[in-house]
Structure formats: C-alpha cells, structure tokens
N, C-alpha and C. Protein backbone atom coordinates (compact mmCIF):
# COMPACT_ATOMS: atom_id res chain seq x y z
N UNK A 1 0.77 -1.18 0.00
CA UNK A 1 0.00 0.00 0.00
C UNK A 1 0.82 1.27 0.00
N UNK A 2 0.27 2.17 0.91
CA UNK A 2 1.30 3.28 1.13
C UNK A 2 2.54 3.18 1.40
N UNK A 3 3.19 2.65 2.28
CA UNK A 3 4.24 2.31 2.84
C UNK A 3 5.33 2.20 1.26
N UNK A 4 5.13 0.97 0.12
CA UNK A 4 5.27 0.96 -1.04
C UNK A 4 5.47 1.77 -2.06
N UNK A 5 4.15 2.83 -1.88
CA UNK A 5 4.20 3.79 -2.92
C UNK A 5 5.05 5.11 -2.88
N UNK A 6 5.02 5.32 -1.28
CA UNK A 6 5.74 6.65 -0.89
C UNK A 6 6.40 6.63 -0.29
N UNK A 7 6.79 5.90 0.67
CA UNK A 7 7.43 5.96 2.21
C UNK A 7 8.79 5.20 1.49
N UNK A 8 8.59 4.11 1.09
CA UNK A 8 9.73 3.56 0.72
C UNK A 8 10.71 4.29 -0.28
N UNK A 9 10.41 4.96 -1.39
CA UNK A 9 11.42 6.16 -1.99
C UNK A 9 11.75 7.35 -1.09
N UNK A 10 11.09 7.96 -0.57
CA UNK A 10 11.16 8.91 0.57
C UNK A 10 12.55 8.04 1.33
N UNK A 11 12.07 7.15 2.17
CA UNK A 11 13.34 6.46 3.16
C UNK A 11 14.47 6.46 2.59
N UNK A 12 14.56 5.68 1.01
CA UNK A 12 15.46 5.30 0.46
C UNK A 12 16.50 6.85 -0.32
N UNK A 13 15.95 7.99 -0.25
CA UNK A 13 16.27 9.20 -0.60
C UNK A 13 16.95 9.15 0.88
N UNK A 14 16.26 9.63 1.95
CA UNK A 14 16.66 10.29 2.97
C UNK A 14 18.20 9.20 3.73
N UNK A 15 18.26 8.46 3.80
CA UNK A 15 18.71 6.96 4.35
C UNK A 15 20.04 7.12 3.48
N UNK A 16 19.72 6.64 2.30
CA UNK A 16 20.98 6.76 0.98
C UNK A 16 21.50 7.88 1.13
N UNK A 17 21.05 8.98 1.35
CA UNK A 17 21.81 10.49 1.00
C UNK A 17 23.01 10.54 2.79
N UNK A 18 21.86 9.78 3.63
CA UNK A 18 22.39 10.53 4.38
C UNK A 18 23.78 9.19 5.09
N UNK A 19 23.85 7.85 4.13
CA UNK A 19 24.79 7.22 4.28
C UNK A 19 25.96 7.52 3.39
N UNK A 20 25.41 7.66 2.41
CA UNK A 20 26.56 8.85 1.38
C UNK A 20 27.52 9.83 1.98
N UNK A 21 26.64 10.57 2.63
CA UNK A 21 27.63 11.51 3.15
C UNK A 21 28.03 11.46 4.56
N UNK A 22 27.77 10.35 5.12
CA UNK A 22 28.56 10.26 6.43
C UNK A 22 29.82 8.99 5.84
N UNK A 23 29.40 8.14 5.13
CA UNK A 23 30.95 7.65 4.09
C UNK A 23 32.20 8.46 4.08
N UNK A 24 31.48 9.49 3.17
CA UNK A 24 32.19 10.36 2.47
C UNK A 24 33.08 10.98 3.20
N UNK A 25 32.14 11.43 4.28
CA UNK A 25 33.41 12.09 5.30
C UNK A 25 33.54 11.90 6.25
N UNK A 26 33.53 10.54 6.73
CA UNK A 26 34.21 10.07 7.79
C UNK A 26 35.12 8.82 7.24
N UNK A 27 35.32 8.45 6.15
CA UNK A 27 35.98 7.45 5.54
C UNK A 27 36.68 7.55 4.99
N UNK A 28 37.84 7.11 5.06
CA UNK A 28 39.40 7.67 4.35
C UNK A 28 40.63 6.54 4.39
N UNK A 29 40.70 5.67 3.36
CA UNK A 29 41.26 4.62 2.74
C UNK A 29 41.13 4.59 1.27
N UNK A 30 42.57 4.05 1.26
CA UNK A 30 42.61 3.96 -0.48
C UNK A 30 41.86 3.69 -1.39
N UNK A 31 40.91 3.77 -2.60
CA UNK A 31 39.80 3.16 -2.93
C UNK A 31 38.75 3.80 -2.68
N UNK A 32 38.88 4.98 -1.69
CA UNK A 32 37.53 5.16 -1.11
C UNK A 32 36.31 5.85 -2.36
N UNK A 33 37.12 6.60 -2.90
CA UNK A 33 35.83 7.14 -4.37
C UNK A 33 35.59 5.93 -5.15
N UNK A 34 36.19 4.88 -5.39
CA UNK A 34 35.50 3.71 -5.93
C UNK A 34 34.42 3.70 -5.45
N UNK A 35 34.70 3.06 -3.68
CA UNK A 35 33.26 2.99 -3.19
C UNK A 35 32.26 3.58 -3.30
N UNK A 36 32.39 4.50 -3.20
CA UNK A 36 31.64 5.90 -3.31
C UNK A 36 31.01 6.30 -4.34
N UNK A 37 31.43 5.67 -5.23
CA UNK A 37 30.68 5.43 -6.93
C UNK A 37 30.26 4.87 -6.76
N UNK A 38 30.37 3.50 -6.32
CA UNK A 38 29.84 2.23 -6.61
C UNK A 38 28.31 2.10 -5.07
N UNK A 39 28.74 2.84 -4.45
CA UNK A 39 27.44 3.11 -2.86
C UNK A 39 26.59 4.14 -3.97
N UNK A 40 26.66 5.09 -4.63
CA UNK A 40 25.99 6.30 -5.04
C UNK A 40 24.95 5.31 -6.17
N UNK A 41 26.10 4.57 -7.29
CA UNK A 41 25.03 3.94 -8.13
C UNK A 41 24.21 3.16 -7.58
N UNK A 42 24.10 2.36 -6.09
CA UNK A 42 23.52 1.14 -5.62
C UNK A 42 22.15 2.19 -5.09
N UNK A 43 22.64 3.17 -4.17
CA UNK A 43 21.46 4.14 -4.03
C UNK A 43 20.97 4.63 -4.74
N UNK A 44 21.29 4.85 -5.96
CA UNK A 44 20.59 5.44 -7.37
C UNK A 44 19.15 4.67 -7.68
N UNK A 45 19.84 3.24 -8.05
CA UNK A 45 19.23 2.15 -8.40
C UNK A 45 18.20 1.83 -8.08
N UNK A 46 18.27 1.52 -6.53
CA UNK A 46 17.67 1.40 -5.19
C UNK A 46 16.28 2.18 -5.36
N UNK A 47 16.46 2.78 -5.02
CA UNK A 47 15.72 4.48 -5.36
C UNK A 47 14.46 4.04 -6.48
N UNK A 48 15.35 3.75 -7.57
CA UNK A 48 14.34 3.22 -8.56
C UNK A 48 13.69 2.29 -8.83
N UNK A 49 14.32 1.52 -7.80
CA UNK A 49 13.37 -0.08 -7.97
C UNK A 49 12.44 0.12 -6.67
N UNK A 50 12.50 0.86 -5.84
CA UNK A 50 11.44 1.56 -5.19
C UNK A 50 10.02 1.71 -5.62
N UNK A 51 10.29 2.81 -6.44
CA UNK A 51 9.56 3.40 -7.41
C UNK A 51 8.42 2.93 -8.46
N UNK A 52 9.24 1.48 -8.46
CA UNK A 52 8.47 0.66 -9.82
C UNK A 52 7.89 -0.61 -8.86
N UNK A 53 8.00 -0.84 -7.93
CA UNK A 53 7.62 -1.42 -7.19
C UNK A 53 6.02 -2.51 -6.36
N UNK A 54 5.40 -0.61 -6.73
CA UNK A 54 3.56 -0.81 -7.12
C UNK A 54 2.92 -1.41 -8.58
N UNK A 55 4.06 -1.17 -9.21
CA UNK A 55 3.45 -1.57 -10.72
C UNK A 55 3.40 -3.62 -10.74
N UNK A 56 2.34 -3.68 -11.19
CA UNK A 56 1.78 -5.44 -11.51
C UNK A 56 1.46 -5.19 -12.59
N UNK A 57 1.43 -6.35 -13.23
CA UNK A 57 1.21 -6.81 -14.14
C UNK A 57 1.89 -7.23 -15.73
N UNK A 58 3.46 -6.71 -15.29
CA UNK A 58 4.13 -6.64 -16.13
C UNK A 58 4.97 -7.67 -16.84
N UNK A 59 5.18 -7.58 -17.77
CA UNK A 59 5.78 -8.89 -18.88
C UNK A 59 7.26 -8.64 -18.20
N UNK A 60 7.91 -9.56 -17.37
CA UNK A 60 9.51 -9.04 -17.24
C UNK A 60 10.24 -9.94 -18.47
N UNK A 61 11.47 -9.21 -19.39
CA UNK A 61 11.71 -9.75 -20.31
C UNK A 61 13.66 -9.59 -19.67
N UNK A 62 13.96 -10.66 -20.06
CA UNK A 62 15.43 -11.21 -19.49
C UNK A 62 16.42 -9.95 -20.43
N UNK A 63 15.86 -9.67 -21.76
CA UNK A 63 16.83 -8.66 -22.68
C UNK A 63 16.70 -7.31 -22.28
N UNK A 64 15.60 -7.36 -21.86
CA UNK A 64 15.63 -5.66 -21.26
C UNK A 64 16.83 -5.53 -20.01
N UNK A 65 16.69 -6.68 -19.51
CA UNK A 65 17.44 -6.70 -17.47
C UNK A 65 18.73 -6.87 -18.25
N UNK A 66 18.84 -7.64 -19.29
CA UNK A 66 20.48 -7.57 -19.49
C UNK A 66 21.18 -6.31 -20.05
N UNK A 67 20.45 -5.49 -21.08
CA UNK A 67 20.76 -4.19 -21.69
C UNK A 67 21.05 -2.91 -20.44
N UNK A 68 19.79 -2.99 -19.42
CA UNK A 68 19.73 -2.30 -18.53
C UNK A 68 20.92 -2.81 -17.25
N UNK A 69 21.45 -3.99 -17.30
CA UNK A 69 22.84 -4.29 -16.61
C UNK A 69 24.23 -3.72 -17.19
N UNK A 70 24.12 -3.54 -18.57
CA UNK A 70 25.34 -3.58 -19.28
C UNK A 70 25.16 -2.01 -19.15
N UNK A 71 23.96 -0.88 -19.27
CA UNK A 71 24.81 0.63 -19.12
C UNK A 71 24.65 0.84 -17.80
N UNK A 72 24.12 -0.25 -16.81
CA UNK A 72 24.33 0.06 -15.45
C UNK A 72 25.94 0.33 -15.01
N UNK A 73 26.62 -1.34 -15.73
CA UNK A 73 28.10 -1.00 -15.50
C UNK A 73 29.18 -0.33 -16.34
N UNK A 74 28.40 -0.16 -17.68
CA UNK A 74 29.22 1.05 -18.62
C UNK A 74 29.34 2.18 -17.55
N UNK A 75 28.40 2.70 -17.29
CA UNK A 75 28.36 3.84 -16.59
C UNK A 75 29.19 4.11 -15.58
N UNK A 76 29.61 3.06 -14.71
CA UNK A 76 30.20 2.78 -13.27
C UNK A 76 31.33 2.91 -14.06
N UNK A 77 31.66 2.03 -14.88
CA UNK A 77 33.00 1.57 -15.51
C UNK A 77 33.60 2.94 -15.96
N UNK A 78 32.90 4.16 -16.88
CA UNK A 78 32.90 5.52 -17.24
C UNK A 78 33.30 6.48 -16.22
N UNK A 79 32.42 6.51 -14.99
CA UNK A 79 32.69 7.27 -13.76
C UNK A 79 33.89 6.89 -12.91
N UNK A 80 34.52 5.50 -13.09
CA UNK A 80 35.68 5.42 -12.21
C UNK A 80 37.05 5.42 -13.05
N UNK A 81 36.64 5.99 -14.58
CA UNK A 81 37.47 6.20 -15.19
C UNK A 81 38.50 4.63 -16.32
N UNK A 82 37.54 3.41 -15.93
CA UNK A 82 38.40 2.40 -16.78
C UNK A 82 37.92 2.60 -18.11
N UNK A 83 36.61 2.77 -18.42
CA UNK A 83 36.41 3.45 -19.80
C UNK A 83 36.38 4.99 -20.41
N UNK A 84 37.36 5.17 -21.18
CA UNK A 84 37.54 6.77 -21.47
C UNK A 84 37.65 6.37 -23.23
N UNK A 85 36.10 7.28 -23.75
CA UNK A 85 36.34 7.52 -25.40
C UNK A 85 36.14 9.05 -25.39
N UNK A 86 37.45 9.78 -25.76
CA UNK A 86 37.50 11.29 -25.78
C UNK A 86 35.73 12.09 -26.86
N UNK A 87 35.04 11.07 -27.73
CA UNK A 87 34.52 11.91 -28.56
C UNK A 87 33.09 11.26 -28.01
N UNK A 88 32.63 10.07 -26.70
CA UNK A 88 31.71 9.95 -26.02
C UNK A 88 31.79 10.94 -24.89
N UNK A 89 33.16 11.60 -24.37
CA UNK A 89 32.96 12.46 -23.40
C UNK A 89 32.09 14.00 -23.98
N UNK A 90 32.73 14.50 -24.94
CA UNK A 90 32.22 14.99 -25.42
C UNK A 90 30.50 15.23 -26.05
N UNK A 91 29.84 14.05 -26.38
CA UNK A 91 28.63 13.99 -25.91
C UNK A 91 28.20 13.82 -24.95
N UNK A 92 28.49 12.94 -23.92
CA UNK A 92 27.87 13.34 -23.09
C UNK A 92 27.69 15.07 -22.14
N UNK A 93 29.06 15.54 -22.15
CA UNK A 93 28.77 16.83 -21.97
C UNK A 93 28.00 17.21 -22.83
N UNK A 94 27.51 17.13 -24.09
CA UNK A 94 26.43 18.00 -24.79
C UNK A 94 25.08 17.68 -24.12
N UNK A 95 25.06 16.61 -24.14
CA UNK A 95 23.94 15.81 -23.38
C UNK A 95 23.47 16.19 -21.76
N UNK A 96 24.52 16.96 -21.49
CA UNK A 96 24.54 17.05 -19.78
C UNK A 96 24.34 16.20 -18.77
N UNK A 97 25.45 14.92 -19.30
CA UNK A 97 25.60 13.89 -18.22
C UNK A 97 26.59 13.77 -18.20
N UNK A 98 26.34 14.72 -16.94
CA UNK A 98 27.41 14.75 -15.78
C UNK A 98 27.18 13.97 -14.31
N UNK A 99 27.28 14.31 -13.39
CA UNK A 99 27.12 13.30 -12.22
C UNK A 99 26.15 13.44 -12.01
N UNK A 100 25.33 14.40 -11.89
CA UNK A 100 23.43 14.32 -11.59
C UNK A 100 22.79 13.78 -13.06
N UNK A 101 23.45 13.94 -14.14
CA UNK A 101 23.12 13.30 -14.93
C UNK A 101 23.06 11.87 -15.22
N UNK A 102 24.28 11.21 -14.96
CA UNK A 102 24.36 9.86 -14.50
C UNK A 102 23.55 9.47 -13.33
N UNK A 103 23.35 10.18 -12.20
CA UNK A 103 22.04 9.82 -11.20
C UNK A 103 21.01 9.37 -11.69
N UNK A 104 20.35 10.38 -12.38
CA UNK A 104 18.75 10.09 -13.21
C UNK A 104 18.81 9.07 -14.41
N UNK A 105 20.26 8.44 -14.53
CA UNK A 105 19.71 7.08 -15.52
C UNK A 105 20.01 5.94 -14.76
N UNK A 106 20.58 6.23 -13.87
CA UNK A 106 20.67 5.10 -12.09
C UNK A 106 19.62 4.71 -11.87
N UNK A 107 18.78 5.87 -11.52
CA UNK A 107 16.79 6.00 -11.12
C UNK A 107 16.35 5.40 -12.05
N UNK A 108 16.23 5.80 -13.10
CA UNK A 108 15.95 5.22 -14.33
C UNK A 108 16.03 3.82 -14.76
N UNK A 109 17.25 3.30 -14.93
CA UNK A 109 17.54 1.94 -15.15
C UNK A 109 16.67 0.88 -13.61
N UNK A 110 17.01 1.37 -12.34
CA UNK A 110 16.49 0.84 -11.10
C UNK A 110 14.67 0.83 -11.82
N UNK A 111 14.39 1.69 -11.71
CA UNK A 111 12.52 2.01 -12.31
C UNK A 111 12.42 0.81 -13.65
N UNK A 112 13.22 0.81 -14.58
CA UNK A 112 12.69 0.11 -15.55
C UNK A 112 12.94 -1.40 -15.44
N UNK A 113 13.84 -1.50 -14.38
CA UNK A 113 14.43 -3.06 -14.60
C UNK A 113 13.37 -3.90 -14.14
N UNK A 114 12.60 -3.12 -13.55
CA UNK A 114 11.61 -3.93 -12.74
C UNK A 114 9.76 -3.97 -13.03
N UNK A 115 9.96 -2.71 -14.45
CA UNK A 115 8.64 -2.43 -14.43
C UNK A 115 8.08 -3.44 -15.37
C-alpha cells in the first residue's frame, strides 16, 4: 500500500543520501571514491526499484534486465574512469551527463528493470 508507494522512496532518498555523506566524510582509505561510486550507483538504483515497485502486471523480459545491466556497469566503468572515449565524453557533456546526470539514468535503469 502506502508504505510501497511513498514511504519507501522517501526512506530510500533520505537513508541513501544521508549514508553517502557520512561515508564520504568520515571514511578515508585507499579506494575510497570507488566505493563511493559504486554506494551512489547502488542508491541510485535502489531508489528506482522503489519506485516501480507498485506496478503489476508486467511482462519481465530477461533482454531488457540484461541491456539495462550492461549501461548500469558502462556507466560505473565511465565514472571510475576504466572506460575513457574522448569523442563519447564529449557527448555526453552535450547531453549534460554529468554526475546528476548519471544519477537520473541510475533512477531510471532501477525504475525500468523492474517495471
């Protein structure tokens, strides 16, 4: 019911943001912005499978979950820097995905994987 529809993205906003940033700065070891990518996309995600959560009735199809896995970890793979194509950076700055930009296809991919 409610709890489902609202409470649970609400928590998962307030909860995620506010484990993010007690990470962030109270945590200090080598690696630590890996994590920190890799905690941000899980709360992204999170967030979005929240979201899609109330929805029934849906056909789940195995090619969508795999497409939606592969720019889950393009993306990760992009942000921690093992994939670099100088003339995809460049779109995406046209595109304006940048780090809040990469957020909303986190949400996004989390929302659709499940709808």
């Amino acid at each position: 019911g409610i709890m489902k529809k609202y409470l649970m993205p609400i928590l998962t906003v307030i909860i995620g943001g506010l484990v993010i940033h007690l990470f962030a700065t109270y945590l200090n070891f080598p690696g630590v912005e890996t994590f920190l990518v890799l905690l941000r996309a899980a709360v992204y995600f999170f967030f979005g499978v929240t979201m899609s959560w109330i929805k029934h009735g849906r056909q789940y199809t195995w090619l969508r979950k795999v497409i939606i896995t592969i720019i889950v970890f393009f993306i990760i793979a992009w942000q921690l820097g093992y994939v670099v194509f100088p003339q995809l950076a460049s779109v995406f700055t046209f595109l304006g995905l940048t780090d809040f930009g990469f957020s909303l296809v986190y949400i996004y991919c989390g929302w659709a994987f499940f709808d």
